[in-house]
N, C-alpha and C. Protein backbone atom coordinates (compact mmCIF):
# COMPACT_ATOMS: atom_id res chain seq x y z
N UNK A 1 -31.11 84.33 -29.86
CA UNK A 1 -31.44 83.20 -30.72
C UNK A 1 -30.50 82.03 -30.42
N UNK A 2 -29.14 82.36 -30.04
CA UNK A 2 -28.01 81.44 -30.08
C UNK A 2 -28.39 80.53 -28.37
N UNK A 3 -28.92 81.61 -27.71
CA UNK A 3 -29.32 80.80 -26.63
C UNK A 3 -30.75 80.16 -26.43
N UNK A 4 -31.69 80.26 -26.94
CA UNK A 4 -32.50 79.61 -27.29
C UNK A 4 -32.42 78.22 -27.86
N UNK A 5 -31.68 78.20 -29.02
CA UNK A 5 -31.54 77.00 -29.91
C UNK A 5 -30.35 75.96 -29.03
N UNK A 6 -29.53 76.72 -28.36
CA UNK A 6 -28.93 75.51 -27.11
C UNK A 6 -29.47 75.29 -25.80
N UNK A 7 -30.31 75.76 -25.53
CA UNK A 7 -31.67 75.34 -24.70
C UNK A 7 -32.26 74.24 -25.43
N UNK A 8 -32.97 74.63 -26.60
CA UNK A 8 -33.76 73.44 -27.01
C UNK A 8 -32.91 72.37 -27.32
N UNK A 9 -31.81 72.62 -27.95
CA UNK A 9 -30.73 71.23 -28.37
C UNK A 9 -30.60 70.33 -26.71
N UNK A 10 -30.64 70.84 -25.94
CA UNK A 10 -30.52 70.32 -24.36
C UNK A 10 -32.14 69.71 -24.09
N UNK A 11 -32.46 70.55 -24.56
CA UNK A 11 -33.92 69.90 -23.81
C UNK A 11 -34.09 68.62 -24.17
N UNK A 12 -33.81 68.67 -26.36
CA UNK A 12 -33.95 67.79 -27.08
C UNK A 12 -33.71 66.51 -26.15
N UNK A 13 -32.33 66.62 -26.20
CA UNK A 13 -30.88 65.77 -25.40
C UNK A 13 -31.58 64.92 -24.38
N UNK A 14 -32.16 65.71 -23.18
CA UNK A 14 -32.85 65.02 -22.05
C UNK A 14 -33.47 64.44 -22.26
N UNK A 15 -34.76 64.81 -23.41
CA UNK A 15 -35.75 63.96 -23.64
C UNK A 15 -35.73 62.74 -24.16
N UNK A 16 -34.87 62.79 -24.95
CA UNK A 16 -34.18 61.51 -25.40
C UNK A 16 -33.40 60.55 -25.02
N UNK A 17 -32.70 61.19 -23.82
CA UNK A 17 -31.98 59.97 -22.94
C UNK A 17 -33.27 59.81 -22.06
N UNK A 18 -34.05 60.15 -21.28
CA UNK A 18 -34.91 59.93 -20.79
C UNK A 18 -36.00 58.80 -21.49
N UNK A 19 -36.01 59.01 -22.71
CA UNK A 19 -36.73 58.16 -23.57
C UNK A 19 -36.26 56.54 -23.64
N UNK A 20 -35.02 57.09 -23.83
CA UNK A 20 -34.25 55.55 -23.78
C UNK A 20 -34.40 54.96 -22.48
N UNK A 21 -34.00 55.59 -21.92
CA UNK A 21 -33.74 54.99 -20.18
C UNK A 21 -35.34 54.68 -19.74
N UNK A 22 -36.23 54.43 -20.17
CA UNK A 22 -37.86 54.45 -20.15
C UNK A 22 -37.80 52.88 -20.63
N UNK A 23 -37.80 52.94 -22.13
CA UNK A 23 -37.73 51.92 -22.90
C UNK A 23 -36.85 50.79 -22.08
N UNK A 24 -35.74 50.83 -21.92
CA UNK A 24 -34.77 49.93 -21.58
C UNK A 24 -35.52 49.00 -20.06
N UNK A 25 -35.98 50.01 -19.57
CA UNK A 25 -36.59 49.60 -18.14
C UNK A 25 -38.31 48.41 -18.81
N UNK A 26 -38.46 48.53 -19.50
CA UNK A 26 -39.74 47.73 -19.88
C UNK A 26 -41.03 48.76 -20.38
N UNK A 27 -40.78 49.55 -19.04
CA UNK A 27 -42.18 51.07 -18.93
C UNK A 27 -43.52 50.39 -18.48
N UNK A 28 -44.03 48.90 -18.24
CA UNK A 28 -44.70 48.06 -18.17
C UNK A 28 -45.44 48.48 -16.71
N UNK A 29 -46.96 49.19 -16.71
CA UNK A 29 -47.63 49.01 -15.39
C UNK A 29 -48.23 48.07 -15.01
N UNK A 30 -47.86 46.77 -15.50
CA UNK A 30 -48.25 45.17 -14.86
C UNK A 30 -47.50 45.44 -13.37
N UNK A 31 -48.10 45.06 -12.50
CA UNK A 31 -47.09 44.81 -11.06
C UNK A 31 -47.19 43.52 -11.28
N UNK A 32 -45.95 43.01 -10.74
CA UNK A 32 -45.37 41.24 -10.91
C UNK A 32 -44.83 40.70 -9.55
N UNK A 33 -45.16 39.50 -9.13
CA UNK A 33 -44.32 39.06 -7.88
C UNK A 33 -43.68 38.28 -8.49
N UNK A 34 -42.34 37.74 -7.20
CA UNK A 34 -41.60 37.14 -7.25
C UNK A 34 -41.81 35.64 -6.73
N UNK A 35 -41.67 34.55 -6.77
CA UNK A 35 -41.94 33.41 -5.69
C UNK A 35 -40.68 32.41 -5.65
N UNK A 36 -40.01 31.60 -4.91
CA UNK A 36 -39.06 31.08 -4.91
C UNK A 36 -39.68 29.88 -4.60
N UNK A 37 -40.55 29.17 -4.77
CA UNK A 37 -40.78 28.09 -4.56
C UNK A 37 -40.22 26.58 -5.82
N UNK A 38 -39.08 26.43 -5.13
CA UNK A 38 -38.39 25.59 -6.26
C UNK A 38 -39.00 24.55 -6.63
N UNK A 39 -40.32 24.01 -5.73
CA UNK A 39 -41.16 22.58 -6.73
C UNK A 39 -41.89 22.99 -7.85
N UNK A 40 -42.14 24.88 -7.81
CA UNK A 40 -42.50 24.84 -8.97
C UNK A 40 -41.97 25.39 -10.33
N UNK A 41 -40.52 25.43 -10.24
CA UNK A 41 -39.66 26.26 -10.27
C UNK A 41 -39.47 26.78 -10.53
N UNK A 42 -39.45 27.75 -9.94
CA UNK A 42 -39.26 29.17 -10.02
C UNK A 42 -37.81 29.87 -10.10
N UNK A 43 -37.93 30.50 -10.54
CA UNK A 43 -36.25 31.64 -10.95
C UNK A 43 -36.66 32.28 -10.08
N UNK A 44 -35.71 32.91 -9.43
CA UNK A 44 -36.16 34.75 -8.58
C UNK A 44 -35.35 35.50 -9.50
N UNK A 45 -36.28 36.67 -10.08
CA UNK A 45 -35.92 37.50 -10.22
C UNK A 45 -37.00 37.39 -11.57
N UNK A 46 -37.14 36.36 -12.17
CA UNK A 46 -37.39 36.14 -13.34
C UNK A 46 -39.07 36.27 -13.74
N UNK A 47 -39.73 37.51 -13.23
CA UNK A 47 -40.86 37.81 -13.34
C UNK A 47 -41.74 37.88 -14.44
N UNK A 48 -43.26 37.50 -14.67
CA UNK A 48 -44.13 37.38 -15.86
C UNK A 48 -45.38 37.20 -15.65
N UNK A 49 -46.09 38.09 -15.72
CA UNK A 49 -47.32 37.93 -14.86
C UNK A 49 -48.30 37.96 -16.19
N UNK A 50 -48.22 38.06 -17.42
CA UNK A 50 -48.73 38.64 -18.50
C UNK A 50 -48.92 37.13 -19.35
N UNK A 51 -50.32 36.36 -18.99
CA UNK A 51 -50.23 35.11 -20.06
C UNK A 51 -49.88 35.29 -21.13
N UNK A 52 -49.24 34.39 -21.97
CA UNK A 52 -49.22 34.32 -23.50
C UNK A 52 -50.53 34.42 -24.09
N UNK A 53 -51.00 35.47 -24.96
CA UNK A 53 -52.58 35.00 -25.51
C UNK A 53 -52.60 35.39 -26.96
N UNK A 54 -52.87 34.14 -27.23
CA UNK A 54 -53.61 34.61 -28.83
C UNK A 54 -54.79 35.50 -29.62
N UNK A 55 -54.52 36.62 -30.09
CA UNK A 55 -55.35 37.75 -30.24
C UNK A 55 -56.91 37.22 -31.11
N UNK A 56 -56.82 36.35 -31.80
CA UNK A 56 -58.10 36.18 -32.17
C UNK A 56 -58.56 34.51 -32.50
N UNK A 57 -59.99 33.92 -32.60
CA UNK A 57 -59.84 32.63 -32.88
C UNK A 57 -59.50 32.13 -34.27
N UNK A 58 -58.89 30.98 -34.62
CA UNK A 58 -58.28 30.34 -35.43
C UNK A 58 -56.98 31.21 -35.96
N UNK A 59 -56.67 31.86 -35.17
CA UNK A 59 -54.98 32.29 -35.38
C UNK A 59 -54.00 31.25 -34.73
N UNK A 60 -52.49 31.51 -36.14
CA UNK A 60 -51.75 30.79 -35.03
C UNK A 60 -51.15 30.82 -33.96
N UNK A 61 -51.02 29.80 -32.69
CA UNK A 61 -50.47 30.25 -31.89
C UNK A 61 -49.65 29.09 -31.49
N UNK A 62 -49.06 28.77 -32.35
CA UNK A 62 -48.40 27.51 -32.04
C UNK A 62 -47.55 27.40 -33.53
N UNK A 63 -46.44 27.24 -33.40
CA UNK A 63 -45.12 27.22 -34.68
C UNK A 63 -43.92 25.93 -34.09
N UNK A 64 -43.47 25.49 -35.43
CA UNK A 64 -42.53 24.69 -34.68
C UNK A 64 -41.07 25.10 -35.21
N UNK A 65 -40.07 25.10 -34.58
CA UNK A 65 -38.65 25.45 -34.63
C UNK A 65 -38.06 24.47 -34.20
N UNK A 66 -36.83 24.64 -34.80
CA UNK A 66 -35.73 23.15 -34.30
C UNK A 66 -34.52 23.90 -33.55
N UNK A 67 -34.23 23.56 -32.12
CA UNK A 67 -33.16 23.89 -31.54
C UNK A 67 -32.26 22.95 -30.82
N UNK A 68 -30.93 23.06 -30.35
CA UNK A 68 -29.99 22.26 -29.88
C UNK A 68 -30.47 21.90 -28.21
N UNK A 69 -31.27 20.78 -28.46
CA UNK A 69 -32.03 20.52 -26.86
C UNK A 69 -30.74 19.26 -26.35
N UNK A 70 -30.43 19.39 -25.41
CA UNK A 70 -29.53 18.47 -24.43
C UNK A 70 -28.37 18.12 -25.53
N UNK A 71 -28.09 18.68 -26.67
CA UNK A 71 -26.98 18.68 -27.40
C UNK A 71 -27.38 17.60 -28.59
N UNK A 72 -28.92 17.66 -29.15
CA UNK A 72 -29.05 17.41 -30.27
C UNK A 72 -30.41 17.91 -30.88
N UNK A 73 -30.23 18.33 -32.38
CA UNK A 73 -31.14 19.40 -32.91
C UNK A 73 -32.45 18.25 -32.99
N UNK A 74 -33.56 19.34 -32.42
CA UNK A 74 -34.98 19.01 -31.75
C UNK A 74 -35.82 19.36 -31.89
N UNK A 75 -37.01 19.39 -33.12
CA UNK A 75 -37.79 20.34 -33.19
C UNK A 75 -38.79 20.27 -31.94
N UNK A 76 -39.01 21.65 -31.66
CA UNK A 76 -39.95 21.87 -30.37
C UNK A 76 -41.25 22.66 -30.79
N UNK A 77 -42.25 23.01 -30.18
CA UNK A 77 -43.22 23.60 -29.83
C UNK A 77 -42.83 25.09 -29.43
N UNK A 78 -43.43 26.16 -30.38
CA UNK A 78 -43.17 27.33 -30.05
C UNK A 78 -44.58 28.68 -29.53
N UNK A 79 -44.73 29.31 -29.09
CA UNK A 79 -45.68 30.09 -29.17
C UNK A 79 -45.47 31.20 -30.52
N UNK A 80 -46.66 31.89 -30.78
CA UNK A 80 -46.41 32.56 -32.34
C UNK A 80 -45.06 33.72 -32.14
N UNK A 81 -44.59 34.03 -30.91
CA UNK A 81 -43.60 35.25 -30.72
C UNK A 81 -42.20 34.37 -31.08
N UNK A 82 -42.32 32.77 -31.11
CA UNK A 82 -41.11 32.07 -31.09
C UNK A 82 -40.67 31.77 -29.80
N UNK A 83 -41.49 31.83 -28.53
CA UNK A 83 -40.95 31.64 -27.40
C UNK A 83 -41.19 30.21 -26.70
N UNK A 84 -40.06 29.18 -26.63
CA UNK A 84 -40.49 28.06 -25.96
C UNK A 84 -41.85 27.24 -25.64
N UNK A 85 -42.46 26.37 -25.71
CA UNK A 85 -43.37 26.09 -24.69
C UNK A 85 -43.30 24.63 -24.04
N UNK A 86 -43.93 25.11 -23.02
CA UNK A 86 -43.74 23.50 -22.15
C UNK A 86 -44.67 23.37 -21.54
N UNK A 87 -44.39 22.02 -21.02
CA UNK A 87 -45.48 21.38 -20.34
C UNK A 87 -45.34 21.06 -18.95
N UNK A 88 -46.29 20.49 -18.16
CA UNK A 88 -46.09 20.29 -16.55
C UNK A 88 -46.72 19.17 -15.79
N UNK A 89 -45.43 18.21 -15.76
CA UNK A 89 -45.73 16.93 -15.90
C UNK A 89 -47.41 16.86 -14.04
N UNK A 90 -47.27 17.40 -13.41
CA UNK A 90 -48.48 17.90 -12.23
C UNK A 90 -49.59 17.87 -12.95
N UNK A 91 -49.84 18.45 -14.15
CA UNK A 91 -50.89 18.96 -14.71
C UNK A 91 -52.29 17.72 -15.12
N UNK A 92 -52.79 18.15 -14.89
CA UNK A 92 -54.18 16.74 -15.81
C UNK A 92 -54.27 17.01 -17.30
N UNK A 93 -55.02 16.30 -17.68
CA UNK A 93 -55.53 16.66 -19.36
C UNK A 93 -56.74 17.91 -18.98
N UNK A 94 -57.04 18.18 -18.00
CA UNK A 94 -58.12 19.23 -17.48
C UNK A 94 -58.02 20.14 -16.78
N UNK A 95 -57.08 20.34 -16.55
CA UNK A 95 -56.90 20.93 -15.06
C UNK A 95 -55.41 21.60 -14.74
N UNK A 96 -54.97 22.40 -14.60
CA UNK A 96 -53.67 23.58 -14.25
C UNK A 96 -53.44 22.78 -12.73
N UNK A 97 -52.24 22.67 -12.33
CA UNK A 97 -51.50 22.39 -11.25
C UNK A 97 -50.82 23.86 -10.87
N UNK A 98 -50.39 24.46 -11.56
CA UNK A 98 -49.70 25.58 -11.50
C UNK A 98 -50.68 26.83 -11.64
N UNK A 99 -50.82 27.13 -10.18
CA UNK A 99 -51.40 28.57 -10.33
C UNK A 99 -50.64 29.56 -9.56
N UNK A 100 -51.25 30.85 -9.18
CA UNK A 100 -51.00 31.81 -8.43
C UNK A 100 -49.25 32.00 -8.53
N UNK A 101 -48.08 32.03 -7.87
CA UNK A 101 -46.67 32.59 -8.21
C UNK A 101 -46.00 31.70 -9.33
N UNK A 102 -46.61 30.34 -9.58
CA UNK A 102 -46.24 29.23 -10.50
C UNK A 102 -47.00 30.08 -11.59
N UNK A 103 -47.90 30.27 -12.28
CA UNK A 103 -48.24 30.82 -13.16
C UNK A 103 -47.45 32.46 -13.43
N UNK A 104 -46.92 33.02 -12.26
CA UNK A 104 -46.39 34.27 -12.84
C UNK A 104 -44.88 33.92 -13.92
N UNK A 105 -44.33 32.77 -12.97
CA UNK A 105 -43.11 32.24 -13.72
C UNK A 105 -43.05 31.50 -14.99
N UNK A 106 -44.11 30.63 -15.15
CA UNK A 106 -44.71 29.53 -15.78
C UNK A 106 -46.04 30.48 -16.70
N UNK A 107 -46.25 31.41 -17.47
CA UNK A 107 -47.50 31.81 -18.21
C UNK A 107 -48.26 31.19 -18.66
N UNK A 108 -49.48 30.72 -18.56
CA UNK A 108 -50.24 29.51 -19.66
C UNK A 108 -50.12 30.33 -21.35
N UNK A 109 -50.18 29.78 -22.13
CA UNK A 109 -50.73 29.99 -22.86
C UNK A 109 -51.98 29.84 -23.22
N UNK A 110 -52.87 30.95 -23.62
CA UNK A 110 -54.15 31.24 -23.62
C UNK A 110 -54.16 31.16 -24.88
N UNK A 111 -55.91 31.25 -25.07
CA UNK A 111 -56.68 31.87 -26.33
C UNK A 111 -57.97 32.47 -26.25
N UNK A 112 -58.26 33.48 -26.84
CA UNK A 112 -59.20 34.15 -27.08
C UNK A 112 -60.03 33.86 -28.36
N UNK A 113 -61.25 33.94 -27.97
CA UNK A 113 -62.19 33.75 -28.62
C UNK A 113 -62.93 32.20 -28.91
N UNK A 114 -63.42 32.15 -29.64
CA UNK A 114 -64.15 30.71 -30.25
C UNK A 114 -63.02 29.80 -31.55
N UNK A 115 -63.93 28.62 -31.55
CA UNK A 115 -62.79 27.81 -32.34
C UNK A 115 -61.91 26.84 -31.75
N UNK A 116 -60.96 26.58 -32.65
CA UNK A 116 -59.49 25.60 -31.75
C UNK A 116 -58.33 26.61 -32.87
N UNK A 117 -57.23 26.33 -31.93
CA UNK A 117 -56.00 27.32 -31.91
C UNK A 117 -55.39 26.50 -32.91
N UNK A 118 -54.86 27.62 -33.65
CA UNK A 118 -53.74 26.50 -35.21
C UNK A 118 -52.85 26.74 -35.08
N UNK A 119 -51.83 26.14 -35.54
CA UNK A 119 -50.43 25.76 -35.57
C UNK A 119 -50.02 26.41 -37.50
N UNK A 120 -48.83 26.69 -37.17
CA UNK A 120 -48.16 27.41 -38.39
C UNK A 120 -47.69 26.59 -39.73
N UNK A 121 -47.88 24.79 -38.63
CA UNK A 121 -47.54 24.00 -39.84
C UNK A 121 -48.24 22.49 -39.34
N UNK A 122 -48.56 21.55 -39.62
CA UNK A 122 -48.87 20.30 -39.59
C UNK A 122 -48.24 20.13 -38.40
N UNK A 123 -49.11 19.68 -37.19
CA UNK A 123 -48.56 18.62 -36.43
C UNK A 123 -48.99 17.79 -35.89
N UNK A 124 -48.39 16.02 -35.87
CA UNK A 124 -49.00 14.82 -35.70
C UNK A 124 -50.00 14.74 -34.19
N UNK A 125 -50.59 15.56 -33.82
CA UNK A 125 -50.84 15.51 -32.24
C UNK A 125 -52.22 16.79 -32.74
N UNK A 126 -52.66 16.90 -31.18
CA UNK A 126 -53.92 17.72 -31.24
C UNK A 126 -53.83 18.39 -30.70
N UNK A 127 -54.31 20.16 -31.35
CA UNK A 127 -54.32 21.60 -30.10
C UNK A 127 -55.80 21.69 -30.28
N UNK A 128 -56.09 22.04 -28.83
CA UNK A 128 -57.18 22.19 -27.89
C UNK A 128 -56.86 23.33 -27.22
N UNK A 129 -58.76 23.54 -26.36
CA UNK A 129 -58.63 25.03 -25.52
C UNK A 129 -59.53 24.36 -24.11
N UNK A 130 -58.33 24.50 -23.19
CA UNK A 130 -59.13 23.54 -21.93
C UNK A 130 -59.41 24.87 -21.04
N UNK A 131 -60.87 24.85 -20.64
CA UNK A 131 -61.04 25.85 -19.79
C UNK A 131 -60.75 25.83 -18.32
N UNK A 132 -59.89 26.89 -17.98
CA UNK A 132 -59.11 26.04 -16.45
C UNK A 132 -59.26 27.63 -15.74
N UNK A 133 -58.76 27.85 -14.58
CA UNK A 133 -58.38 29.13 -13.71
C UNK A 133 -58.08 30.03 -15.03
N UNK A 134 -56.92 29.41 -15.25
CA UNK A 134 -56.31 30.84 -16.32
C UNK A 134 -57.39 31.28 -17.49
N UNK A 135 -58.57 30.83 -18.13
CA UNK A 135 -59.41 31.09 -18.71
C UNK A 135 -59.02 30.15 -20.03
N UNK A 136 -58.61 30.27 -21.09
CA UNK A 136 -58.85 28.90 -21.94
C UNK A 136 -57.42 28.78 -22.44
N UNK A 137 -56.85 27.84 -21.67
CA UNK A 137 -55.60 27.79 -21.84
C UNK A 137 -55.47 26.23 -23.12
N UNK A 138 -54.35 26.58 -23.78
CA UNK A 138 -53.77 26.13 -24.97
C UNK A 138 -53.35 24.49 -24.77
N UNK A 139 -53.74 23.43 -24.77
CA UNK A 139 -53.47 21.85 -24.35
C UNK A 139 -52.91 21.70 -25.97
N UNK A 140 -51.61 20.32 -26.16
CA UNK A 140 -51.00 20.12 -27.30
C UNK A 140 -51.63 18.72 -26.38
N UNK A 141 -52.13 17.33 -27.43
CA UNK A 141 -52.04 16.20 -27.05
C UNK A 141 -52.23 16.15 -25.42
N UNK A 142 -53.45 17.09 -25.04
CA UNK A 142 -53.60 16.88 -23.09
C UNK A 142 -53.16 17.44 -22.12
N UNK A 143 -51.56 18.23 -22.86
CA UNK A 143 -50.73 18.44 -22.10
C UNK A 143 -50.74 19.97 -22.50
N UNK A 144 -51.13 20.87 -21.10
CA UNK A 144 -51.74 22.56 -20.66
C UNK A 144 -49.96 22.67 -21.52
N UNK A 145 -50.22 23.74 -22.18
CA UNK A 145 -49.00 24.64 -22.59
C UNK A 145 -48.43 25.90 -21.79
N UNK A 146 -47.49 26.14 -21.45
CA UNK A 146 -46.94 27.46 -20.96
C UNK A 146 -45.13 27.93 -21.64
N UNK A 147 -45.40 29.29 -21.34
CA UNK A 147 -44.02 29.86 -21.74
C UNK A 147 -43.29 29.78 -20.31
N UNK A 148 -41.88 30.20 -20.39
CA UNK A 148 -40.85 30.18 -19.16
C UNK A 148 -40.65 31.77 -19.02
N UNK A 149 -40.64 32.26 -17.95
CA UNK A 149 -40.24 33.77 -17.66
C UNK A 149 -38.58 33.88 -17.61
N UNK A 150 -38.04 32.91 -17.52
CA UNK A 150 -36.37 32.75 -17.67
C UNK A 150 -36.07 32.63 -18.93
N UNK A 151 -36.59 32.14 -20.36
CA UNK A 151 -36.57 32.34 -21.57
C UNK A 151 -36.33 33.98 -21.77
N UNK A 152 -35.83 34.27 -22.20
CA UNK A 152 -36.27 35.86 -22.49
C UNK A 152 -36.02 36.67 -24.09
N UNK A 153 -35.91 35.10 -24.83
CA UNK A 153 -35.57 35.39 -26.13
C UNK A 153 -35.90 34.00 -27.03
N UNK A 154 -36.73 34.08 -28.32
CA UNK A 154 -37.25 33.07 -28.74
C UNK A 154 -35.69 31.99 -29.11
N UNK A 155 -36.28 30.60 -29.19
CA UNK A 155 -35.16 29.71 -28.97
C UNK A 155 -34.84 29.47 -27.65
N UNK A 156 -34.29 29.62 -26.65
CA UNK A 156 -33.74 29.33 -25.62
C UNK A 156 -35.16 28.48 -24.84
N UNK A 157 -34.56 27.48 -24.23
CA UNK A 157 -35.19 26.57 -23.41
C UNK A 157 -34.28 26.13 -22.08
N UNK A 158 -34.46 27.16 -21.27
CA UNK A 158 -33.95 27.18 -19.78
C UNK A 158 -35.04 26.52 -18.89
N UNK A 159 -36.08 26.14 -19.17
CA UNK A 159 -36.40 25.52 -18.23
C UNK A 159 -37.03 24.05 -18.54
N UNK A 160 -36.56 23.59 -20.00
CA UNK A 160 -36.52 21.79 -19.74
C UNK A 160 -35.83 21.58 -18.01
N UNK A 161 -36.45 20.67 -18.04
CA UNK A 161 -35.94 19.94 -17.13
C UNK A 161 -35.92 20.76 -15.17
N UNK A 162 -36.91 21.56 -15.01
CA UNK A 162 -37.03 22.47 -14.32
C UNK A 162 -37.50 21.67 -12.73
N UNK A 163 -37.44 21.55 -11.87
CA UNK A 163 -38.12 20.71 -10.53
C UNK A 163 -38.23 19.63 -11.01
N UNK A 164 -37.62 18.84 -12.30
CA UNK A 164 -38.07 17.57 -13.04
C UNK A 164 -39.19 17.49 -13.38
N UNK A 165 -39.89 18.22 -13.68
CA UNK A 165 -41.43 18.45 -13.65
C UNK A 165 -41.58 19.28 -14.95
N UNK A 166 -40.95 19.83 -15.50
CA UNK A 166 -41.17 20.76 -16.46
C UNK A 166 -40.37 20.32 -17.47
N UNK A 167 -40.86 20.21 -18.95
CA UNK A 167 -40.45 20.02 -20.11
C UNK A 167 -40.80 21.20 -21.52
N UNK A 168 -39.78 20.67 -22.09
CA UNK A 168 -40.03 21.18 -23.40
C UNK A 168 -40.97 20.53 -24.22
N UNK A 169 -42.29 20.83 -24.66
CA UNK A 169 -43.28 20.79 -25.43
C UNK A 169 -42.83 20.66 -27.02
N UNK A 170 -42.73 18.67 -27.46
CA UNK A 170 -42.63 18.54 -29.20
C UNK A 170 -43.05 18.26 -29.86
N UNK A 171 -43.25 18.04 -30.79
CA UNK A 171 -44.62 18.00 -32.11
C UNK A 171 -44.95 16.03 -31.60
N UNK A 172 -43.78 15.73 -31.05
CA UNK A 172 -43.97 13.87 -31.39
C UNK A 172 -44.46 13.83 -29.27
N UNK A 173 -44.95 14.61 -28.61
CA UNK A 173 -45.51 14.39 -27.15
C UNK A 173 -46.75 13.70 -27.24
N UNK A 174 -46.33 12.43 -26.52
CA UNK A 174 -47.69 11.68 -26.35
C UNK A 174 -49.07 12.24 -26.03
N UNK A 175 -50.17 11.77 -25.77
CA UNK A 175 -51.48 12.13 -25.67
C UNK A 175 -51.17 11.62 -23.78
N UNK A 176 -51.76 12.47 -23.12
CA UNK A 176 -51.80 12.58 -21.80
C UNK A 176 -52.99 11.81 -21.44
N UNK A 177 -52.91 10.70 -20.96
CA UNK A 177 -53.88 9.73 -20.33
C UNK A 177 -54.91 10.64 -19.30
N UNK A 178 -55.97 9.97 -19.67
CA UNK A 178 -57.00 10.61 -18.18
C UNK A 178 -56.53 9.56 -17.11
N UNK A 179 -56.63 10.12 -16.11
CA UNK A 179 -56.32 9.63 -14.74
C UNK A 179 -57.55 8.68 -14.53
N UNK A 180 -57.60 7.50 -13.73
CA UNK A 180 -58.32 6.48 -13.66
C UNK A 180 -58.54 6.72 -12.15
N UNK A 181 -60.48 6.67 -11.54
CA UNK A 181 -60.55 7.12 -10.51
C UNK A 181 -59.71 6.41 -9.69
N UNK A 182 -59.01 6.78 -8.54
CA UNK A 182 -58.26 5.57 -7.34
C UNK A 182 -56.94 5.74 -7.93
N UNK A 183 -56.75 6.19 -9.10
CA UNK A 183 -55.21 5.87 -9.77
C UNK A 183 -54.40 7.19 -9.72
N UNK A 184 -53.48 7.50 -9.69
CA UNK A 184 -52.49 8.89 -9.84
C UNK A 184 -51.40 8.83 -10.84
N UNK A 185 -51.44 7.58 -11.24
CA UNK A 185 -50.57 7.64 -12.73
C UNK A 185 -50.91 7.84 -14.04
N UNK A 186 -49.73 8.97 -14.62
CA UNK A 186 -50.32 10.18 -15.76
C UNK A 186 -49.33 8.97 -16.77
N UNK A 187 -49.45 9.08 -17.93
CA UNK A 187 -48.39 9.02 -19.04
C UNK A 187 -47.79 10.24 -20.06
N UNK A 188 -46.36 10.26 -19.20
CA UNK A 188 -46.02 11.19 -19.49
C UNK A 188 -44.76 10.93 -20.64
């Protein structure tokens, strides 16, 4: 009996560090690439292949939080997990610039289903669902929304200011001009 019950206390033991050491690793059968292409900028290492998506229509998927942006408090644009969002100054009011290894780094934020996507509180600007590559990705005022794969905890905004091209997404972001045929200037 005495050896039995320290068998199982061991087995217990394994299974449970094994458990942990599972967890800690992610356990995630998404396969993810890497891309180093710094115009779109990319982190290496900093993998995300899994859009942001909102589980049903007229849920929120959009919250606003105030954090210490370039060293003064800022309310920003959040996804419903609390994770950053931004924008990409490339982008049209229609149209994703960022696809294929830019999107693994860069996630759109999506939505599912019918409707328009709500926000957790009043904000002076407009959310929309622009249908693009990524399937109906999340526009604030024109401007396609995405999370950062270098974020890895709600609050943090590591990639303002990313290839100069990438910003932090705020309740006061202008309305993104349509492009004028012959013309290539956005207002950003």
């Amino acid at each position: 009996m005495q050896r039995f019950s320290s068998t199982l206390l061991k087995l217990f033991w394994l299974v449970f560090a094994a458990s942990i050491g599972l967890a800690s690793c992610g356990g995630s059968s998404t396969s993810s690439s890497t891309t180093s292409n710094s115009a779109m900028g990319s982190t290496p290492g900093a993998t995300n292949t899994t859009p942001t998506t909102a589980a049903m229509p007229g849920t929120v998927v959009v919250k606003v939080a105030t954090v210490s942006l370039n060293g003064q408090s800022t309310a920003i644009l959040t996804d419903a997990q609390g994770k950053t969002l931004y924008y990409f100054t490339s982008d049209t009011p229609t149209q994703s610039a960022c696809t294929g290894g830019c999107a693994s780094t860069w996630p759109p934020l999506l939505f599912q289903g019918d409707g328009t996507p709500q926000s957790a509180s009043p904000l002076p600007g407009k959310l929309s669902v622009v249908k693009d590559a990524h399937g109906q990705q999340v526009a604030y005022n024109g401007h396609l929304l995405y999370t950062y794969a270098g974020d890895t905890a709600p609050g943090q905004t590591h990639g303002n200011g990313v290839g100069g091209r990438w910003f932090v997404a705020t309740p006061s972001l202008s309305v993104l001009a349509t492009p004028t045929p012959g013309g290539g200037q956005y207002k950003y």
